[in-house]
C-alpha atoms as a PDB file:
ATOM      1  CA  UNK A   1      56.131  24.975 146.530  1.00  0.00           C
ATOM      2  CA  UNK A   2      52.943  25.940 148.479  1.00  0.00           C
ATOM      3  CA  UNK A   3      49.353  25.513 147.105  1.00  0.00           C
ATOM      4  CA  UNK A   4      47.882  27.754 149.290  1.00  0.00           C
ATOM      5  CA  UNK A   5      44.779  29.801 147.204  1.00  0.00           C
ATOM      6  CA  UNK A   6      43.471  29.390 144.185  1.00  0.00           C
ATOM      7  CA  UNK A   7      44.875  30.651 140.536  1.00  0.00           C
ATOM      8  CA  UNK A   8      48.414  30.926 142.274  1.00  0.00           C
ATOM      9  CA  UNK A   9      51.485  28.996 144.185  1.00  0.00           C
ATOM     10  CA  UNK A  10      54.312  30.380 146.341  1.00  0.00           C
ATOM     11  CA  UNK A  11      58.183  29.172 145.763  1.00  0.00           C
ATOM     12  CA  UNK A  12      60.955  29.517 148.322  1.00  0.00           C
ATOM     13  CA  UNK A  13      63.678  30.585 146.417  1.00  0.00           C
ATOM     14  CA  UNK A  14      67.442  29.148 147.126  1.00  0.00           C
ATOM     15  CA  UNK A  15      67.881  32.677 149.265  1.00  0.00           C
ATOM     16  CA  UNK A  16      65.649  31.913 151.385  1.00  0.00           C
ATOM     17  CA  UNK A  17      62.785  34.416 149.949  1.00  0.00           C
ATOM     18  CA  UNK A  18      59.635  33.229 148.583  1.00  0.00           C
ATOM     19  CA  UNK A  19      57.426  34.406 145.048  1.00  0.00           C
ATOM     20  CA  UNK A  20      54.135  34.056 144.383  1.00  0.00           C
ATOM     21  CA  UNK A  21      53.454  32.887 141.160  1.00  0.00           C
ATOM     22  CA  UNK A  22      50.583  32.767 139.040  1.00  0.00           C
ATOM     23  CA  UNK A  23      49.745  29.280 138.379  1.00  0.00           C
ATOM     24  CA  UNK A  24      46.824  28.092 135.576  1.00  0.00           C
ATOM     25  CA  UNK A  25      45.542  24.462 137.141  1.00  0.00           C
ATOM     26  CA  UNK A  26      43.577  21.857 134.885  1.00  0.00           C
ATOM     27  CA  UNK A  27      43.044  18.549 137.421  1.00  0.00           C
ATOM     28  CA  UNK A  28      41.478  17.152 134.408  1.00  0.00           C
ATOM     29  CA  UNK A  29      44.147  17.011 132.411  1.00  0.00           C
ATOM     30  CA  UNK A  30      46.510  16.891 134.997  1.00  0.00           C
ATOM     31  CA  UNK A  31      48.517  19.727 133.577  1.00  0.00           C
ATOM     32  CA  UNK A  32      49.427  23.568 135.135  1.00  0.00           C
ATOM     33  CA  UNK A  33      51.354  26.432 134.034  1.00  0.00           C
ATOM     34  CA  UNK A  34      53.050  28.809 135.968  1.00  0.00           C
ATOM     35  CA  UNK A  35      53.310  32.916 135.461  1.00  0.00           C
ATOM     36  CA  UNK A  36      51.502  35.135 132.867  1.00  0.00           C
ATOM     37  CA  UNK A  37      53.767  34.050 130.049  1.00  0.00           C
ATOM     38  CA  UNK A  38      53.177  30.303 130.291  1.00  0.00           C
ATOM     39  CA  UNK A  39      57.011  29.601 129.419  1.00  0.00           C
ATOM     40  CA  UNK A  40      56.642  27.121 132.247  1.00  0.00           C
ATOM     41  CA  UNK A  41      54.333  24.583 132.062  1.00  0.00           C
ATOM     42  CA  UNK A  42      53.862  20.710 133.471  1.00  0.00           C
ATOM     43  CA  UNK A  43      52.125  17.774 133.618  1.00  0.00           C
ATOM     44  CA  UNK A  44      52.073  16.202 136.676  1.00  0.00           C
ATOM     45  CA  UNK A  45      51.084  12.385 138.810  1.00  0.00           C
ATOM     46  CA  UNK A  46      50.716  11.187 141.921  1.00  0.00           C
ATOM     47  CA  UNK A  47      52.254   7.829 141.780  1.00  0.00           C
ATOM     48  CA  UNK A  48      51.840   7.003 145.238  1.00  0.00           C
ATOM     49  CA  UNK A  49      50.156   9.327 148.613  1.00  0.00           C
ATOM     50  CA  UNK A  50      51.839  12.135 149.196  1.00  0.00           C
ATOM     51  CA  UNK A  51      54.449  11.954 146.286  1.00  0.00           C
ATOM     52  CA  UNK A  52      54.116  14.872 142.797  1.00  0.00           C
ATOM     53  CA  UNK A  53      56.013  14.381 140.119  1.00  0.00           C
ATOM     54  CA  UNK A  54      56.341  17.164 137.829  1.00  0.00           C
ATOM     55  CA  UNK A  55      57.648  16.926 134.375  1.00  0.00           C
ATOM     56  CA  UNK A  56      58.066  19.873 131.733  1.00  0.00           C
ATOM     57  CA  UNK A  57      59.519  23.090 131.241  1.00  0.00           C
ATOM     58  CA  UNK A  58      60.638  25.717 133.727  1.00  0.00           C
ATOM     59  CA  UNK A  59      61.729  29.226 131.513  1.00  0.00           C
ATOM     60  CA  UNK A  60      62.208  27.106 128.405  1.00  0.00           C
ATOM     61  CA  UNK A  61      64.560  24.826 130.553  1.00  0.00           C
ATOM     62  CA  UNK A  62      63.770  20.753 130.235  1.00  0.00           C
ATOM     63  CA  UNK A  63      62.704  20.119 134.569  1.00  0.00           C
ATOM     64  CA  UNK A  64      61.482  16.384 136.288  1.00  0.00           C
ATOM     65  CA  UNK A  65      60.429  16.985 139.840  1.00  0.00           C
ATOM     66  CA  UNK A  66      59.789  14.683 142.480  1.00  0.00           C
ATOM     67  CA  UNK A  67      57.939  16.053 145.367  1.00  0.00           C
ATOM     68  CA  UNK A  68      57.417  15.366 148.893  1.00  0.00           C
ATOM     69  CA  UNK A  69      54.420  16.111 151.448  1.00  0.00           C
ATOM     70  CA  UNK A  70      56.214  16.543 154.352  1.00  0.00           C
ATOM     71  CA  UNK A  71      54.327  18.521 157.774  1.00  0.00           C
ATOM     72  CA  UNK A  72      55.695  21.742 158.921  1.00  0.00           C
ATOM     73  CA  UNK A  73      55.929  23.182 161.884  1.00  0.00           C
ATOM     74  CA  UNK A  74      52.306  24.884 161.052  1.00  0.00           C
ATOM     75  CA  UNK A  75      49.307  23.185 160.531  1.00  0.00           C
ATOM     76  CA  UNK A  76      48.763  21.659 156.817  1.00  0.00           C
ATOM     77  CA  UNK A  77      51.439  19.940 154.441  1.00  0.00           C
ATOM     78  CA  UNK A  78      53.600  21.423 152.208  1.00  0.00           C
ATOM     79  CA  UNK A  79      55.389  19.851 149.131  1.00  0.00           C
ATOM     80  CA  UNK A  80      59.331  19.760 149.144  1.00  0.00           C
ATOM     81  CA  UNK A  81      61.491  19.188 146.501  1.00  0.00           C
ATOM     82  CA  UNK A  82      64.573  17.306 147.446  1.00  0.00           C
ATOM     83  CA  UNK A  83      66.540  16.463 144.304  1.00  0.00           C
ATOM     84  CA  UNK A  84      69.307  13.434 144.094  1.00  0.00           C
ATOM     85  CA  UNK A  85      72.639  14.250 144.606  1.00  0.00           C
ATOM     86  CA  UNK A  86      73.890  13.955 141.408  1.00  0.00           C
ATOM     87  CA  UNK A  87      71.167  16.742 140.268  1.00  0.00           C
ATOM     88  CA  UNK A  88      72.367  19.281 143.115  1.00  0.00           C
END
């Protein structure tokens, strides 16, 4: 995931493409939802610097997310999701 301009968020898909997705952000709350049809929506923490966890659903589909802020080649940080083994 990339949180690059407001009111939306880009996802590199498993084939190596990326979407940009509309994304509805409350900070307040500490809650977002994702696409037009807000079948995917999460609350989300930062337990510790540059650590997200995400917990909701994804297309009606129970998700926990743990991600990292890693730098990239480019300037900036980026968050990447690295899940456990046993959830790969």
């Amino acid at each position: 995931m990339t949180f690059q301009t407001q009111g939306s968020l880009s996802v590199e898909l498993m084939i190596g493409s990326s979407k940009k997705v509309p994304l509805a952000l409350d900070l307040k709350s500490r809650r977002m939802v994702l696409g037009k049809d807000g079948m995917s929506a999460f609350s989300f923490q930062e337990p510790q610097p540059a650590v997200l966890i995400l917990d909701g659903q994804l297309d009606g589909h129970r998700t926990h997310a743990k991600l990292s802020k890693m730098p990239l080649i480019s300037t900036g940080f980026h968050w990447i999701f690295n899940p456990p083994p046993e959830d790969r």
